[in-house]
Protein backbone atom coordinates (compact mmCIF):
# COMPACT_ATOMS: atom_id res chain seq x y z
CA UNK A 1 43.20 -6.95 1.55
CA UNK A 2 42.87 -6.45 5.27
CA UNK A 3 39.91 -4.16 5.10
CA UNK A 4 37.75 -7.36 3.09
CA UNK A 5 39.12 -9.79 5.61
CA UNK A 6 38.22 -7.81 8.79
CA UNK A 7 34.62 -7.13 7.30
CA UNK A 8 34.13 -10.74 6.70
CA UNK A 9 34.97 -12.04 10.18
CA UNK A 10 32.29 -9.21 11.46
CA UNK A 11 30.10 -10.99 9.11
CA UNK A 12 30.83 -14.18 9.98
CA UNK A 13 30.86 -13.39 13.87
CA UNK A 14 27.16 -12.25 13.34
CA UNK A 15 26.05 -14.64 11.39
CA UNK A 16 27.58 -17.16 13.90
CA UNK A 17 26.14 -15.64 16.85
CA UNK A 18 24.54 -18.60 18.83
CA UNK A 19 21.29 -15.64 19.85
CA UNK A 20 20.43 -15.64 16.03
CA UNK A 21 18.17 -18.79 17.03
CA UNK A 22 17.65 -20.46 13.62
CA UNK A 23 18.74 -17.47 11.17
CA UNK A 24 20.80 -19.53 9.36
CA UNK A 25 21.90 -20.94 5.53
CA UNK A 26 18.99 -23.15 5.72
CA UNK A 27 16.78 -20.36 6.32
CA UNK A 28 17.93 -18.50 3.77
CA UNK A 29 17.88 -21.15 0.79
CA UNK A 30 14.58 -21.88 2.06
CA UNK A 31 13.42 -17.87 1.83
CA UNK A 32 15.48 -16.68 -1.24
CA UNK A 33 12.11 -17.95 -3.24
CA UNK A 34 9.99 -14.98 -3.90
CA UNK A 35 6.88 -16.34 -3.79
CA UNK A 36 8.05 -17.32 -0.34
CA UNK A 37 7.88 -13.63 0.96
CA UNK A 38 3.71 -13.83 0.35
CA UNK A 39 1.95 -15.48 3.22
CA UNK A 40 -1.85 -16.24 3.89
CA UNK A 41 -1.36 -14.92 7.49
CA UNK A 42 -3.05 -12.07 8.22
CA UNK A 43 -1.12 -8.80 9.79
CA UNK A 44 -3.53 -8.14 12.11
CA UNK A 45 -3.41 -11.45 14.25
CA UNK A 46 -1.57 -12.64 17.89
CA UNK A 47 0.82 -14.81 15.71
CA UNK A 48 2.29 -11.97 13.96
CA UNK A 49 3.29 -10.16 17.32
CA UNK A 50 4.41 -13.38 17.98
CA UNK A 51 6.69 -13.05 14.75
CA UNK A 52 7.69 -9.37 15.38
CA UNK A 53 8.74 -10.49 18.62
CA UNK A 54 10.99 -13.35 17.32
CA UNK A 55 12.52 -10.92 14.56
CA UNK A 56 12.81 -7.96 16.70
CA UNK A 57 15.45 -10.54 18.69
CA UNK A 58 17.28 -10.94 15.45
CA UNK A 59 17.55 -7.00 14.79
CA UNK A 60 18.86 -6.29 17.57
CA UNK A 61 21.34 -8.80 17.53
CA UNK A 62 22.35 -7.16 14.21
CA UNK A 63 22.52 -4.03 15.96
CA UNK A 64 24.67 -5.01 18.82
CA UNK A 65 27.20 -6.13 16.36
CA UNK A 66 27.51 -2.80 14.06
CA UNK A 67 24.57 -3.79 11.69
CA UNK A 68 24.90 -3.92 8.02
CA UNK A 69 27.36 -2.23 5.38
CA UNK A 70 25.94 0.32 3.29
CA UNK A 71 25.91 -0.04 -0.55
CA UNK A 72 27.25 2.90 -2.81
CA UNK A 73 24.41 3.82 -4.32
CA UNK A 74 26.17 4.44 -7.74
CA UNK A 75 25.46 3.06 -11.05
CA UNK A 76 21.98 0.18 -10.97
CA UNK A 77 23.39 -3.16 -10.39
CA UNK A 78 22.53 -6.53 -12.05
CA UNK A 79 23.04 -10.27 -12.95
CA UNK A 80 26.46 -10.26 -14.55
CA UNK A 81 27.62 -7.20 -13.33
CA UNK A 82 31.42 -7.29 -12.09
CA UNK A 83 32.39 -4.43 -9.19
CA UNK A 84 33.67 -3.92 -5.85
CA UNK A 85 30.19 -2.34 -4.70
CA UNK A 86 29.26 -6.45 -4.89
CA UNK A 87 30.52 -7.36 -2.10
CA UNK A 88 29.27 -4.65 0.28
CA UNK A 89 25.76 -5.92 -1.43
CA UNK A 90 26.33 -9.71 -0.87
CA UNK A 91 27.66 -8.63 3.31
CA UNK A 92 24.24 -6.08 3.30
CA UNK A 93 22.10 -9.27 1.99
CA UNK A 94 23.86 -11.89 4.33
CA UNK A 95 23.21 -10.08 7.41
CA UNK A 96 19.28 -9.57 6.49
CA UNK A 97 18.78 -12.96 5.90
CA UNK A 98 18.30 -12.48 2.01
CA UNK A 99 21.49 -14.19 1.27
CA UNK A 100 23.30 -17.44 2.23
CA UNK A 101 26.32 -16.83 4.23
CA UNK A 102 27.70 -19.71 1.90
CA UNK A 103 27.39 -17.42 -1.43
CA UNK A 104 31.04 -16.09 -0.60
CA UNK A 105 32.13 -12.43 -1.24
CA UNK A 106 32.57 -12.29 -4.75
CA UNK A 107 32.39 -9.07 -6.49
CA UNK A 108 30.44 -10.77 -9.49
CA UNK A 109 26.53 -10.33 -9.54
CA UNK A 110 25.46 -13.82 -9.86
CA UNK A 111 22.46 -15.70 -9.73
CA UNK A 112 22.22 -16.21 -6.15
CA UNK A 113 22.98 -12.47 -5.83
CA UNK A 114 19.98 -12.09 -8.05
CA UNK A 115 17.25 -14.48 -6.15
CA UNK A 116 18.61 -12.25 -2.75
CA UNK A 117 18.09 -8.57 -4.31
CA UNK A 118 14.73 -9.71 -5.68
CA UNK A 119 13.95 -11.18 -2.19
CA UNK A 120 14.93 -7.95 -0.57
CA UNK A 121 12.78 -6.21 -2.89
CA UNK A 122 9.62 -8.26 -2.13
CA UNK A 123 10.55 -8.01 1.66
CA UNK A 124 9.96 -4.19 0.81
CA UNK A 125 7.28 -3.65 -1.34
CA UNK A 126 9.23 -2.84 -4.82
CA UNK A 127 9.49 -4.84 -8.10
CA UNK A 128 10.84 -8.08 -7.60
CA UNK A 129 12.92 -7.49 -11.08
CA UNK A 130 16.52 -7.91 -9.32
CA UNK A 131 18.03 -4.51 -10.28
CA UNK A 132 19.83 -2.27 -7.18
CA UNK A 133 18.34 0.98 -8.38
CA UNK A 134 17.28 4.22 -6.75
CA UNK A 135 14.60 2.60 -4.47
CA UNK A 136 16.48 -0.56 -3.89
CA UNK A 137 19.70 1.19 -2.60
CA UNK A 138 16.88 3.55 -0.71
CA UNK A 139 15.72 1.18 1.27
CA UNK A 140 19.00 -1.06 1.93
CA UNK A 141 20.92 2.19 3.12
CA UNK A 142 18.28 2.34 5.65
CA UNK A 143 20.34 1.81 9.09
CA UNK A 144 19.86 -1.61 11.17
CA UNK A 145 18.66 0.59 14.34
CA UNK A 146 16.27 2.44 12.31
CA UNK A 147 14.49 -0.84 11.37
CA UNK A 148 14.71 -2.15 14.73
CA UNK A 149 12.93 1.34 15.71
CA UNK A 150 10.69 0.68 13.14
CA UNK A 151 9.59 -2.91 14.54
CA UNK A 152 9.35 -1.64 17.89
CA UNK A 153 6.66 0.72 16.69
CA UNK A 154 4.43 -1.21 14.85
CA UNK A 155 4.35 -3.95 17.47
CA UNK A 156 2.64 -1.19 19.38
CA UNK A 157 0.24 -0.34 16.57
CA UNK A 158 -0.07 -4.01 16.13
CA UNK A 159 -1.19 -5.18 19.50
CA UNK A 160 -3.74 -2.35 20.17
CA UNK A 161 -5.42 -3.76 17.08
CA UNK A 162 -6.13 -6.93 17.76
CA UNK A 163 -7.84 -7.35 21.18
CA UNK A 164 -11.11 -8.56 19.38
CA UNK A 165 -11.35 -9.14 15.91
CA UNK A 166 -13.99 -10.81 14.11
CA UNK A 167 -14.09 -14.24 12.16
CA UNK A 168 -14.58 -11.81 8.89
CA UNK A 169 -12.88 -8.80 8.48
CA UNK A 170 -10.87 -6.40 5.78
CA UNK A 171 -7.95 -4.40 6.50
CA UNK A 172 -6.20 -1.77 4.59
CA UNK A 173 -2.79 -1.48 5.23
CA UNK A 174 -2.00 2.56 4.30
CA UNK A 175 1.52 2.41 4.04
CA UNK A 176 2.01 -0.83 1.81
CA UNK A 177 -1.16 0.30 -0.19
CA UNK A 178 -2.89 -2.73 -0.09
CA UNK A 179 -5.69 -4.80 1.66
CA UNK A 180 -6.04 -8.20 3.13
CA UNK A 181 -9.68 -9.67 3.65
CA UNK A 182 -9.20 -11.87 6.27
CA UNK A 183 -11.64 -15.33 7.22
CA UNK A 184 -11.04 -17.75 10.37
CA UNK A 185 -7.57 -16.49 10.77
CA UNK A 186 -6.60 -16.82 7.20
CA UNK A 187 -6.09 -14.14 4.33
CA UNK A 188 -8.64 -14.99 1.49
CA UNK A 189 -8.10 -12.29 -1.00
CA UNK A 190 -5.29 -9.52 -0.90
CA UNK A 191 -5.84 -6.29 -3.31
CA UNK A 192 -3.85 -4.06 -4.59
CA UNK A 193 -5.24 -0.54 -3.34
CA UNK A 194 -4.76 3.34 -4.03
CA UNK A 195 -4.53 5.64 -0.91
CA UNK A 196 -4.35 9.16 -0.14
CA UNK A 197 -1.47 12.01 -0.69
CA UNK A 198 0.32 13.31 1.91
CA UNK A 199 -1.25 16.18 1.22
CA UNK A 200 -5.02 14.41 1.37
CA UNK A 201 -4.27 11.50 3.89
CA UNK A 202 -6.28 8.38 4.28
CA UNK A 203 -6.96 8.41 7.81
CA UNK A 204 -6.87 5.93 10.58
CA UNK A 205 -9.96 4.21 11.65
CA UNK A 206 -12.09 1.24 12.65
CA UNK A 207 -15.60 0.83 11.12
CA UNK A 208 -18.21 -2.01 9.78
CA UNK A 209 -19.26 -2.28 5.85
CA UNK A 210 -23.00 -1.56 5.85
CA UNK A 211 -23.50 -1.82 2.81
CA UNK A 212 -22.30 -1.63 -1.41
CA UNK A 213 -23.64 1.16 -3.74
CA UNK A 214 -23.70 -0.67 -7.39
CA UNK A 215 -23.49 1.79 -10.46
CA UNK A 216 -22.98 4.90 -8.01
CA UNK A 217 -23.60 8.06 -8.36
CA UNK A 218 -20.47 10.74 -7.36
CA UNK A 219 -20.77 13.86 -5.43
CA UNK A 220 -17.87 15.94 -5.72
CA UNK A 221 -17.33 17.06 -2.28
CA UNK A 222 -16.43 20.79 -1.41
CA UNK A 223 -12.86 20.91 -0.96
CA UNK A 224 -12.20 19.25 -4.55
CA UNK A 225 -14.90 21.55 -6.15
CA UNK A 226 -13.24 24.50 -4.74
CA UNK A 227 -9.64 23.21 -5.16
CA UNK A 228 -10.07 21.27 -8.90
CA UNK A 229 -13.37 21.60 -10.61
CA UNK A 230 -13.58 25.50 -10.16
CA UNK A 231 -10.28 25.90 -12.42
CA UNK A 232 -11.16 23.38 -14.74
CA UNK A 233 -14.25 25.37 -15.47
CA UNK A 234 -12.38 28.52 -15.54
CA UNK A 235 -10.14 26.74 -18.68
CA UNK A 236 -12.81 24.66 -20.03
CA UNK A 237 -16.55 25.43 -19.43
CA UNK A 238 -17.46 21.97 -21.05
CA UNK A 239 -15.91 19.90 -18.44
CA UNK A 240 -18.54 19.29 -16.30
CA UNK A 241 -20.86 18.28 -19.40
CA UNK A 242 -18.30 16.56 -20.56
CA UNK A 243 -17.69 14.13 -17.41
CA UNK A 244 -21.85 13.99 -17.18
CA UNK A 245 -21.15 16.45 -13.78
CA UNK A 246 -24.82 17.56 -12.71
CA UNK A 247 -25.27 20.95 -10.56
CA UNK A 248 -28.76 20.28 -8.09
CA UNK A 249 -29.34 22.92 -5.58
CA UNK A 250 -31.07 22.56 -2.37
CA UNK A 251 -34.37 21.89 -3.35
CA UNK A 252 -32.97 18.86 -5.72
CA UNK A 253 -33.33 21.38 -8.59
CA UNK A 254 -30.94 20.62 -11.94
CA UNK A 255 -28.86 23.92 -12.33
CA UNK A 256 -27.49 25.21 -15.69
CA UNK A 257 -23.19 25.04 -15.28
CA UNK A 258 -24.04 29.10 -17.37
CA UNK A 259 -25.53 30.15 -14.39
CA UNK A 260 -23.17 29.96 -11.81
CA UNK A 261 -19.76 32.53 -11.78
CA UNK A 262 -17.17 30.32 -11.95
CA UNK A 263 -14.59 33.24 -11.19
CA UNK A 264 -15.87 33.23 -7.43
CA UNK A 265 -16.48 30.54 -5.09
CA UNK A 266 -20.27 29.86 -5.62
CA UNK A 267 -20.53 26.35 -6.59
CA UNK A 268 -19.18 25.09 -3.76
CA UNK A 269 -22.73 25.81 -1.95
CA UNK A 270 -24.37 22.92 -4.99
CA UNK A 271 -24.63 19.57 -5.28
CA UNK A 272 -22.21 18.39 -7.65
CA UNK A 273 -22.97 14.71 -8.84
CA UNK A 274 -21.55 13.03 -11.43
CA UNK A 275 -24.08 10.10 -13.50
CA UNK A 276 -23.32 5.93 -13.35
CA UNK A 277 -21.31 5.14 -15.94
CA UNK A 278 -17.99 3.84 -17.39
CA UNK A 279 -16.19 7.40 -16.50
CA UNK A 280 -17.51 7.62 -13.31
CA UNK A 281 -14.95 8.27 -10.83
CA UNK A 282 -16.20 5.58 -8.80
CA UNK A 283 -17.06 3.28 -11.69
CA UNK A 284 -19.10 0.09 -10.58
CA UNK A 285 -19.04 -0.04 -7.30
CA UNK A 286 -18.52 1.92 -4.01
CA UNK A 287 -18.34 -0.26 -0.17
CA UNK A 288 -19.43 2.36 2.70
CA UNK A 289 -18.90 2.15 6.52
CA UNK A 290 -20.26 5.21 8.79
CA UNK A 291 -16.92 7.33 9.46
CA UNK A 292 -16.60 10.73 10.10
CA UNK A 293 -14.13 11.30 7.65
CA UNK A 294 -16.41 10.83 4.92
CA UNK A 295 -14.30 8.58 3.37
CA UNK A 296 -15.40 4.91 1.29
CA UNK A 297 -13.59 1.98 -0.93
CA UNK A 298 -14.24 2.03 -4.42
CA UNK A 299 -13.74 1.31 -7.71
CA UNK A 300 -12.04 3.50 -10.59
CA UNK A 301 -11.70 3.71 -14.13
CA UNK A 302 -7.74 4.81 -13.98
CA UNK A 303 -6.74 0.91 -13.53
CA UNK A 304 -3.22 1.79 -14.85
CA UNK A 305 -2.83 3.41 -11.63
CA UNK A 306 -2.41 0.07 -9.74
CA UNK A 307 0.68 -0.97 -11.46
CA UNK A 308 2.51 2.19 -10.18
CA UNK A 309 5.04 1.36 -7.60
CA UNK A 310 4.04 4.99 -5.82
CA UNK A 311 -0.13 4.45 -5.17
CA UNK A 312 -0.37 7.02 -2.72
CA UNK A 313 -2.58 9.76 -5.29
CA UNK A 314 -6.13 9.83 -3.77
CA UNK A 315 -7.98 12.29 -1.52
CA UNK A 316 -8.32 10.34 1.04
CA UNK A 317 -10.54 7.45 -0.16
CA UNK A 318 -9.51 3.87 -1.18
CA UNK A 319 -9.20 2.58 -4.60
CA UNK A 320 -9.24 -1.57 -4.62
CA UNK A 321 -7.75 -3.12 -7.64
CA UNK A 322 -9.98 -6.18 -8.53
CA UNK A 323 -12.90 -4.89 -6.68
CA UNK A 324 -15.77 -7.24 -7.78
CA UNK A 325 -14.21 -10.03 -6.07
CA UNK A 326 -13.94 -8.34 -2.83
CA UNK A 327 -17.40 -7.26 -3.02
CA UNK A 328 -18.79 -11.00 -3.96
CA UNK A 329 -16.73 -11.99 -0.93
CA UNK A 330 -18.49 -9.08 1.15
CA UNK A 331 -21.98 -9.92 -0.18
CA UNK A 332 -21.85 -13.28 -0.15
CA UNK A 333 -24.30 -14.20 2.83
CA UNK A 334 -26.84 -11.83 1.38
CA UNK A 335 -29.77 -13.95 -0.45
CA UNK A 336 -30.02 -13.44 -3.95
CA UNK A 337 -26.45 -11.65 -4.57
CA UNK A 338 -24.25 -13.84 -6.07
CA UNK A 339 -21.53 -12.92 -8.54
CA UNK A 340 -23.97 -13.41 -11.60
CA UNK A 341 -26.34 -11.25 -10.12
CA UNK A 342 -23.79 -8.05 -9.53
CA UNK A 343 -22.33 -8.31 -12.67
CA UNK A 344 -25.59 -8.36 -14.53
CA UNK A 345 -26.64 -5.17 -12.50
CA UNK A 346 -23.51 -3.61 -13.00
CA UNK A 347 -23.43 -4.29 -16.78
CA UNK A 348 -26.90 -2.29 -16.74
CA UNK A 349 -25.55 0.86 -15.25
CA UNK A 350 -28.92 1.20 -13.31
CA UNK A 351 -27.91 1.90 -9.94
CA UNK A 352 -29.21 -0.38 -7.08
CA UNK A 353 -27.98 -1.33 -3.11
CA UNK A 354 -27.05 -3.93 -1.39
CA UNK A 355 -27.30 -3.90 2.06
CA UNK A 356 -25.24 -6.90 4.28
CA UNK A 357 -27.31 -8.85 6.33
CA UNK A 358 -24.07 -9.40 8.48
CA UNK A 359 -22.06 -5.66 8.92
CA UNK A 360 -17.95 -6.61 8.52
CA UNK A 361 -15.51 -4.86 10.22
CA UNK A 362 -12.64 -2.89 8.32
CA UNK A 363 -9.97 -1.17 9.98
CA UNK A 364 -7.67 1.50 7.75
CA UNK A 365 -4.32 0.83 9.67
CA UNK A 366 -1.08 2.09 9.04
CA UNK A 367 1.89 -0.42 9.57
CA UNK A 368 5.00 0.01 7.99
CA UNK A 369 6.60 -2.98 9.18
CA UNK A 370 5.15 -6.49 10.26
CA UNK A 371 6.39 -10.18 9.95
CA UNK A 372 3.72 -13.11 9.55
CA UNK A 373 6.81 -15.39 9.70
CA UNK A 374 10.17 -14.11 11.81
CA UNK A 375 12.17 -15.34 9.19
CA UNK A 376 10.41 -12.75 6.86
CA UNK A 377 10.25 -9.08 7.98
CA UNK A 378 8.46 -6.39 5.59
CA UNK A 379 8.95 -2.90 5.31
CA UNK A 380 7.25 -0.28 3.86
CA UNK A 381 8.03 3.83 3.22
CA UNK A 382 7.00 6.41 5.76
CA UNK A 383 4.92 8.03 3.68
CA UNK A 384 3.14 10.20 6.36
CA UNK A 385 5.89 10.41 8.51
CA UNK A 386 4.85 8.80 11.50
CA UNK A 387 8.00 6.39 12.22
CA UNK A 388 9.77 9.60 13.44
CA UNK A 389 12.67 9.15 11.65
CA UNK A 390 12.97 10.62 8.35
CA UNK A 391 15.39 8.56 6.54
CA UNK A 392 12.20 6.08 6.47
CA UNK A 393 9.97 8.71 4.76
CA UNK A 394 9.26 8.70 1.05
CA UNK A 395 10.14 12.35 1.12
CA UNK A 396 9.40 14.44 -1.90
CA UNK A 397 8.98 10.89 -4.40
CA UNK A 398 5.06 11.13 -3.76
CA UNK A 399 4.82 15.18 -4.50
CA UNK A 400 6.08 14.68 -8.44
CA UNK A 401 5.09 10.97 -8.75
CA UNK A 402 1.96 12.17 -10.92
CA UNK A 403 2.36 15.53 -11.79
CA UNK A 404 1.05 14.69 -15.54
CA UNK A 405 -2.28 14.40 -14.11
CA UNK A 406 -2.45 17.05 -11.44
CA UNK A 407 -4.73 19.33 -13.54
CA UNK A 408 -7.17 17.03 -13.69
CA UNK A 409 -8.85 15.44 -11.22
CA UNK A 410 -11.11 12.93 -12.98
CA UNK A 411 -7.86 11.76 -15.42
CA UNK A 412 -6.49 10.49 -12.23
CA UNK A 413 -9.84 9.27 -10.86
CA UNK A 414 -10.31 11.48 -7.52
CA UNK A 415 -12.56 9.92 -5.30
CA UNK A 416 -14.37 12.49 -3.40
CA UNK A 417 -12.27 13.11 -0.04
């Protein structure tokens, strides 16, 4: 068919091109490992410009030469499926560096089709599992220029990051919902994390951890007592008793829920704090840096949440997955807290402070595409729209992705921004 044969001498012009440095079949037998997409490099580091810089030759080499064949986006593909819409995937794979060149143009779904699509996947944040469904095709329909664009951005946001950084530091990375805590250059733990809406964004910002709040109390700030808790009590006048939700005024003064008319506005003037304890939005732990967004990391008791591919559902604050060992890692230099110690306190529910010796920097950043190693670029949604392009936007996925639990904002552990 001339149509196949003309495609695959484009494909096999770029692959060829002698600018494509070492982006070659050895690169890509040596990358089509998953676990070779994970790297201990941190994204906030010279070396990773260094990488961007590298890939962001290989994009737009891609570019220049008509970039990469998009996929119909019909039926979810898989090992041992047989179509036409194969090939387009293998060509869409090759030219990312996800496939060998040397895996042919077969229209059969094989199992070096497989290892590619769940490399891809990795590359972009979504279940390695190997099945070209709605996200998958999402993201590989994305045009070559866009990414390039996309590269070219967060270089920028990149380098004005990392002019002095400390020995010890954490980073959340908004976009890929996650966080890195970073030591001499190397990335010692990585979390899974929840961030905020678009709606309720988790802002941008550069701080030091002062100090962790064990067993902590949870003040409901105004916006979610006007926007959540005043319906809920409207419905069901036991909530607050139910979630062990105190009212204090002013004076520190407990206030009966009876006395206040929930049909107006007043409780938004009161302290609203809910007790230590297993259902405590913040569960065992909070981690707090002076910001003046009033937002904190923390701990919830919704840990289903951090197996959903879509963790953008706070108000603003940062759920970590796996907390306590982030927090032994933060404490660490502090005499007397060691990981017996918290967990003992925590198991208590008596609330007590620990305050670092040593402050460590944290930076909420938002990158949506970095590469630790050239050979590996990541990308992540748009979810606040800041790319300027929409195509790389989540869209309207994040508005319904949890509308089970919109009515009630302790189910889906709100956080207090």
């Amino acid at each position: 068919m001339p149509g196949t044969v003309l495609a695959q001498n484009a494909l096999s012009d770029l692959l060829q091109a002698p600018s494509r440095g070492n982006w070659d079949d050895q690169f890509d037998t040596r990358g089509t490992n998953v676990r070779q997409v994970a790297s201990n490099s941190p994204t906030l580091s010279s070396s990773t410009v260094a990488s961007m810089q590298a890939a962001m030759a290989n994009y737009q080499q891609i570019v220049q030469m008509g970039g990469w064949p998009m996929v119909p986006d019909g039926q979810p593909m898989r090992l041992g499926v047989q179509s036409p819409a194969v090939v387009a995937l293998r060509q869409r794979l090759a030219i990312s560096g996800d496939l060998p060149a040397s895996a042919g143009a077969s229209q059969a779904f094989d199992t070096y089709v497989d290892a590619a699509v769940k490399r891809f996947q990795a590359r972009h944040g979504l279940p390695a599992d190997g099945v070209v469904s709605t996200h998958t095709y999402k993201a590989m329909n994305v045009p070559a220029d866009l990414r390039l664009g996309q590269l070219q951005t967060n270089i920028a946001r990149i380098e004005s990051n990392i002019g002095d950084l400390a020995p010890r530091f954490v980073m959340v990375n908004i976009p890929a919902a996650s966080i890195e805590a970073v030591e001499n250059g190397r990335v010692v733990q990585r979390h899974t994390a929840i961030v905020g809406k678009v709606d309720r964004q988790t802002p941008i910002l550069t701080s030091k951890i002062t100090n962790l709040n064990l067993n902590p109390y949870w003040h409901a700030p105004a916006s979610i007592v006007r926007r959540d808790i005043i319906p809920l009590m409207r419905e069901d006048p036991t909530y607050l008793e139910r979630n062990f939700i105190r009212i204090f005024d002013g004076s520190g003064n407990e206030i009966p829920p009876q006395s206040i008319d929930w049909n107006t506005d007043e409780a938004v003037k009161y302290l609203l704090r809910q007790d230590p304890g297993k259902i405590n939005a913040m569960a065992s732990v909070k981690i707090n840096f002076p910001n003046p967004h009033a937002v904190y990391m923390h701990d919830t008791p919704q840990q289903s949440l951090f197996s959903e591919l879509l963790r953008f559902e706070s108000s603003g604050c940062v759920r970590v997955q796996n907390v306590r060992d982030l927090i032994v890692w933060i404490a660490r230099d502090v005499p007397g807290w060691d990981r017996q110690r918290i967990e003992q306190v925590i198991a208590s529910r008596e609330r007590e402070d620990i305050n670092l010796t040593e402050t460590i920097p944290v930076y909420f950043s938002y990158f949506t595409a970095w590469a630790t190693d050239p050979a590996v670029v990541q990308f992540r949604d748009d979810i606040y729209q800041r790319d300027g392009a929409q195509q790389l936007a989540m869209g309207d996925v994040n508005a319904t992705a949890y509308a089970a639990n919109e009515q009630n904002p302790y189910a889906r552990g709100e956080d207090g921004y």
